[in-house]
Protein backbone atom coordinates (compact mmCIF):
# COMPACT_ATOMS: atom_id res chain seq x y z
CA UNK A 1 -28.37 10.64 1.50
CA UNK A 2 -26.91 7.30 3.01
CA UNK A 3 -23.21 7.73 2.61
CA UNK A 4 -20.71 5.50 -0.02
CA UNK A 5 -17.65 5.60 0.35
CA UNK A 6 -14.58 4.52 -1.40
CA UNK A 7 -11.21 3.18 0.60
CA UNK A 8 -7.69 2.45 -0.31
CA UNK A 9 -4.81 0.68 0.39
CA UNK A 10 -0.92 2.66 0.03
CA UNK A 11 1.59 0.83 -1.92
CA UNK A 12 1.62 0.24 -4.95
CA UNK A 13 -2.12 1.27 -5.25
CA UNK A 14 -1.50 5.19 -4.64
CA UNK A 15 2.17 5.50 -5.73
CA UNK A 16 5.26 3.32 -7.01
CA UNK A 17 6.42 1.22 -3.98
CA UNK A 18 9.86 1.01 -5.86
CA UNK A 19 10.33 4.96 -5.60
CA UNK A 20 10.13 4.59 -1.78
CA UNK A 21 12.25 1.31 -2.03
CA UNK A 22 15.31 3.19 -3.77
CA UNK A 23 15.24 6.01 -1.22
CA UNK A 24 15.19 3.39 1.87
CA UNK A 25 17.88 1.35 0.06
CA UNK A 26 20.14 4.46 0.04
CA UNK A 27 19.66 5.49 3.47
CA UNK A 28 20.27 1.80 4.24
CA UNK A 29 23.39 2.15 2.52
CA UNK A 30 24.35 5.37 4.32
CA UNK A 31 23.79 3.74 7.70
CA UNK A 32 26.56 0.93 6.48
CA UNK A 33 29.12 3.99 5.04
CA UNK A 34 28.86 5.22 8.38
CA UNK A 35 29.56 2.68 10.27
CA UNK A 36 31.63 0.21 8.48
CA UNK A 37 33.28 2.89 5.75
CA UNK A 38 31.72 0.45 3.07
CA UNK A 39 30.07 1.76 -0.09
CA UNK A 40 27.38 -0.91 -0.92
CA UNK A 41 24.51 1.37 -2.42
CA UNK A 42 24.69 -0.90 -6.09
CA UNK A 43 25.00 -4.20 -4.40
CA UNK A 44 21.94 -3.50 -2.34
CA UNK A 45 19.80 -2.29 -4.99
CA UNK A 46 20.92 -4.86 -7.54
CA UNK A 47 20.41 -7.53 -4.68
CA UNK A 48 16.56 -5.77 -4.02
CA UNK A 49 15.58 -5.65 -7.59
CA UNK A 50 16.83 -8.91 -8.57
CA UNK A 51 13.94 -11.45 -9.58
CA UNK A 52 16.58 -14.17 -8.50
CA UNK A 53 17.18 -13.47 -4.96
CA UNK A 54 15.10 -14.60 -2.90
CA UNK A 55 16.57 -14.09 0.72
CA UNK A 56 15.80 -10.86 2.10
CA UNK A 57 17.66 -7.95 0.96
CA UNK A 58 19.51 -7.24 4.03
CA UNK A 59 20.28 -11.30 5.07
CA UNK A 60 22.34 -11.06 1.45
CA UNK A 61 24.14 -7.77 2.24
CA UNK A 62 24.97 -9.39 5.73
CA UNK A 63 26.10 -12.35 4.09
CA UNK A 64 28.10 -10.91 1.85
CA UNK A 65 29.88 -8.31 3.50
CA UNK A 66 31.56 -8.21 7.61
CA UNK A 67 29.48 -5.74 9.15
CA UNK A 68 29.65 -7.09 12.70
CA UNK A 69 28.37 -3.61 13.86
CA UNK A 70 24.92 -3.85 12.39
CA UNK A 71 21.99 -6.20 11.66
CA UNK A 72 18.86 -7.01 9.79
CA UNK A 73 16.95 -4.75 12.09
CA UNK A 74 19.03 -1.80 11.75
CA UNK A 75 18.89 -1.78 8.25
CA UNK A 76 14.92 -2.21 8.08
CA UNK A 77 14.88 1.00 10.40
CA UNK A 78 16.88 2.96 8.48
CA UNK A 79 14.78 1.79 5.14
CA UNK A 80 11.91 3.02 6.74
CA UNK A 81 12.84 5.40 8.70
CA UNK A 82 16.04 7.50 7.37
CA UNK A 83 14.68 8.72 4.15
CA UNK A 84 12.76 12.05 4.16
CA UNK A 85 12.84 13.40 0.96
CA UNK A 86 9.07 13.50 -1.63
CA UNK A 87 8.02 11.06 -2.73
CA UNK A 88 5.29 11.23 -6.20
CA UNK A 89 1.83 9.71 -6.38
CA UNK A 90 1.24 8.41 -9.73
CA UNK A 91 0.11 10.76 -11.88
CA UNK A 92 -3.73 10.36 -11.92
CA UNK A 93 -3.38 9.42 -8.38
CA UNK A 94 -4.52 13.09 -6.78
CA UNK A 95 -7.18 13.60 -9.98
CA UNK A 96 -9.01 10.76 -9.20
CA UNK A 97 -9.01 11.26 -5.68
CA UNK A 98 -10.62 15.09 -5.63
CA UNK A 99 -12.86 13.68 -8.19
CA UNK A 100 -14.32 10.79 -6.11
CA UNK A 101 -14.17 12.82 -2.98
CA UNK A 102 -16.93 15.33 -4.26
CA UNK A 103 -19.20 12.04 -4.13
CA UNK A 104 -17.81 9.53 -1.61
CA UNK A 105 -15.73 9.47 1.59
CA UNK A 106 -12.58 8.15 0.97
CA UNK A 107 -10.59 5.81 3.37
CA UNK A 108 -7.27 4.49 3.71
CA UNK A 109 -5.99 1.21 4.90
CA UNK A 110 -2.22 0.11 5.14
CA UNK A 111 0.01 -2.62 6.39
CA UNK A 112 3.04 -0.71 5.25
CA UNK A 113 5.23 -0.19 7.59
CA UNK A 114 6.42 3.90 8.00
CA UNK A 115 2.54 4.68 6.26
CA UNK A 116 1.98 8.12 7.94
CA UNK A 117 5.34 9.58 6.66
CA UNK A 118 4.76 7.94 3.27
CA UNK A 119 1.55 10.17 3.30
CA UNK A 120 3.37 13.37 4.38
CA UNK A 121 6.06 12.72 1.32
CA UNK A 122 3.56 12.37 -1.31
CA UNK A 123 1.54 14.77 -0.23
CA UNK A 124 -1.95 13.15 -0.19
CA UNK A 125 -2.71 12.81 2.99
CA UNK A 126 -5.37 15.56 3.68
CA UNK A 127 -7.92 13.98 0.56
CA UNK A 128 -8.81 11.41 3.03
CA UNK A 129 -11.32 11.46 5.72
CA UNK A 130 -10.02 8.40 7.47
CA UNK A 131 -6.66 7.34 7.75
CA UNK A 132 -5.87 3.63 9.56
CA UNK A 133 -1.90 2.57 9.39
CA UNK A 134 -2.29 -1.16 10.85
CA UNK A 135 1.04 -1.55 11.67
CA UNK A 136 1.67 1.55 14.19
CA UNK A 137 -1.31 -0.39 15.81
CA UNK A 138 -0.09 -3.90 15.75
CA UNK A 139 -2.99 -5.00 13.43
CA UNK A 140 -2.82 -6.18 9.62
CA UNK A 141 -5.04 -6.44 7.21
CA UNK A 142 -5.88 -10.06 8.23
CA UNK A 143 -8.53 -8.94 10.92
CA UNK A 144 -11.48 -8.63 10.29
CA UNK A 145 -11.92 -6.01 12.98
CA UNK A 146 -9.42 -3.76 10.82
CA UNK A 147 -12.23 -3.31 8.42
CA UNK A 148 -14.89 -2.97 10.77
CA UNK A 149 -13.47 -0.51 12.41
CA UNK A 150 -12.22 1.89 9.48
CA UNK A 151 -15.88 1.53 7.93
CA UNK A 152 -17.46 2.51 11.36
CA UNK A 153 -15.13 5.31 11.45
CA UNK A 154 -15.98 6.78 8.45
CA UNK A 155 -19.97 5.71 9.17
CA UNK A 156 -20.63 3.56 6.61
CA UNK A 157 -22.07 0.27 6.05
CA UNK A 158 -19.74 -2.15 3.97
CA UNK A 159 -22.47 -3.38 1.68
CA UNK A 160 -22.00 1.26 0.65
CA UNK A 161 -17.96 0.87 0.65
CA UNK A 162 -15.38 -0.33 -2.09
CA UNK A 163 -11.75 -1.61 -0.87
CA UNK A 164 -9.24 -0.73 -3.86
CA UNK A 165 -5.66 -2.41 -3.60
CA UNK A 166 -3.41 -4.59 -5.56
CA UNK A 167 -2.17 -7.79 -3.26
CA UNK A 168 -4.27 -10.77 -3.75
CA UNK A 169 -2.93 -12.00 -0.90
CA UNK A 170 -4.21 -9.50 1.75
CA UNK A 171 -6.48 -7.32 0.21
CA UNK A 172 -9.40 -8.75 -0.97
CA UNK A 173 -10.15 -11.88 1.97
CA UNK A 174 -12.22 -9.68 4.30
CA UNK A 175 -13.73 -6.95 2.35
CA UNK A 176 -14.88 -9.81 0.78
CA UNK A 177 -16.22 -11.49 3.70
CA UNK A 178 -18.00 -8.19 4.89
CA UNK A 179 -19.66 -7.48 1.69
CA UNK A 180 -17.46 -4.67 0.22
CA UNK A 181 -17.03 -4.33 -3.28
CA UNK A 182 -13.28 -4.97 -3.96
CA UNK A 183 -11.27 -3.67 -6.83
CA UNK A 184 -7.92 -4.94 -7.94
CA UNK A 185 -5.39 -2.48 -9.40
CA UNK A 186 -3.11 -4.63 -11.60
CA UNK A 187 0.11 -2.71 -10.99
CA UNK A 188 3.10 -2.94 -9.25
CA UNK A 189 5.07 -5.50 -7.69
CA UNK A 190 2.02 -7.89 -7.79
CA UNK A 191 0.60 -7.55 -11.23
CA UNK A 192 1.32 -11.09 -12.09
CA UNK A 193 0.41 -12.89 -8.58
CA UNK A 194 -3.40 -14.17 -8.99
CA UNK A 195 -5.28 -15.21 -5.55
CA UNK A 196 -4.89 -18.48 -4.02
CA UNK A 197 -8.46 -19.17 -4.21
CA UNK A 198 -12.04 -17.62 -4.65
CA UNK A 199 -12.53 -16.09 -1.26
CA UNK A 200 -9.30 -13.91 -1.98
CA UNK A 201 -10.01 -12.49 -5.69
CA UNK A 202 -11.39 -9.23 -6.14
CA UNK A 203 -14.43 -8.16 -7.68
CA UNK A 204 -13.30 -6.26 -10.24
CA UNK A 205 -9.88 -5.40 -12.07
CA UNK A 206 -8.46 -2.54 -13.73
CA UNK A 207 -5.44 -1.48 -14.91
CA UNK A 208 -5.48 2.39 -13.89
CA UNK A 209 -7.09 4.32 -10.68
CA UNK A 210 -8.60 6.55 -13.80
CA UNK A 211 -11.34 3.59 -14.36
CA UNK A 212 -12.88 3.66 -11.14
CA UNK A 213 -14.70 7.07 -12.13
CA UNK A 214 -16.47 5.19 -14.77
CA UNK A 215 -16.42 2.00 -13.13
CA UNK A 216 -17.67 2.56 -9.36
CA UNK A 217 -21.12 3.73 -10.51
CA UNK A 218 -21.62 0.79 -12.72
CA UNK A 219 -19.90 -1.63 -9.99
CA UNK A 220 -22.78 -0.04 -7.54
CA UNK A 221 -25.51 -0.26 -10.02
CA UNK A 222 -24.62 -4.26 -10.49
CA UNK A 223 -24.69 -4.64 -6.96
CA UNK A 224 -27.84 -3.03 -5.90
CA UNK A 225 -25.94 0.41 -4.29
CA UNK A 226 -28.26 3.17 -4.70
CA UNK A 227 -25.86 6.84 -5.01
């Protein structure tokens, strides 16, 4: 049998980005007890979560307080980089993945920065057969080659693969291009951004990972992918 497979992107997609943002926000904040003596673990997550704020997190904490010992970039390290503890897929996340793994090989593509620990900490990381974290290579999303690559990896053509993610504006463009069948999960921190134009809207939409057992046959069927 010709092989399908099925590939996905991290956050937001897999698991709540916002879980992973409190738990980088607090060992952001621990960094600045430590070396200033400053509690600011509410002001940083009120200034993260607040629709109205539109500087970066860390530029407003800076701001606000005299922390002369520290900057942007020690902050983002410590967000990304200081918290260890579990983090939870959603909860059909690991359901759906066994189930489409019996018929597919399943893929993984992320910009996210700190996307190999986010896999140790929820615990998924062994239901995928390839595993390509663009940023430890200097890559993104935006190259085509990024795609290419992951597909050849997992030996498959892309006309046989479907890209599921939720960010209109990085996740659809090139599967596109290459002839993937791209799904949109409207969740998350995006569920209200639609794409800037054609060439970056998905495919398809749904509003749980649950529908692509259902879905992806009938996707392939429309498309001409024999299983």
């Amino acid at each position: 049998m010709i092989q399908t497979a099925v590939c996905f992107d991290l956050d937001d997609t897999l698991y709540d980005y916002h879980e992973y943002a409190r738990a980088g926000l607090a060992a952001a904040a621990d960094l600045v007890h430590r070396r200033s003596g400053k509690r600011v673990h509410g002001d940083l997550l009120s200034a993260y979560f607040d629709p109205s704020v539109d500087a970066g997190t860390f530029d407003v904490l800076l701001e606000e307080y005299d922390l002369p010992s520290l900057s942007v970039d020690d902050l983002v390290d410590a967000f990304h980089g200081d918290a260890h503890g579990s983090l939870d897929p959603y909860p059909e996340t690991e359901r759906v993945l066994d189930a489409l793994a019996s018929q597919y090989a399943l893929g993984l593509i992320t910009d996210g920065r700190g996307g190999q620990s986010k896999l140790d900490r929820l615990g998924i990381r062994d239901h995928f057969d390839s595993v390509l974290v663009t940023h430890d290579h200097g890559r993104s999303k935006h190259e085509r080659a990024v795609f290419e690559d992951h597909l050849a990896d997992l030996d498959v053509h892309p006309t046989r693969a479907t890209y599921v993610g939720d960010d209109p504006r990085v996740d659809f463009r090139i599967p596109n291009e290459l002839g993937m069948t791209t799904v949109r999960l409207r969740r998350g921190r995006y569920v209200d951004l639609e794409p800037e134009d054609d060439a970056s809207a998905p495919d398809y939409e749904i509003d749980t990972l649950d529908a692509l057992l259902s879905a992806i046959p009938t996707m392939h069927a429309e498309r001409g992918v024999v299983e």
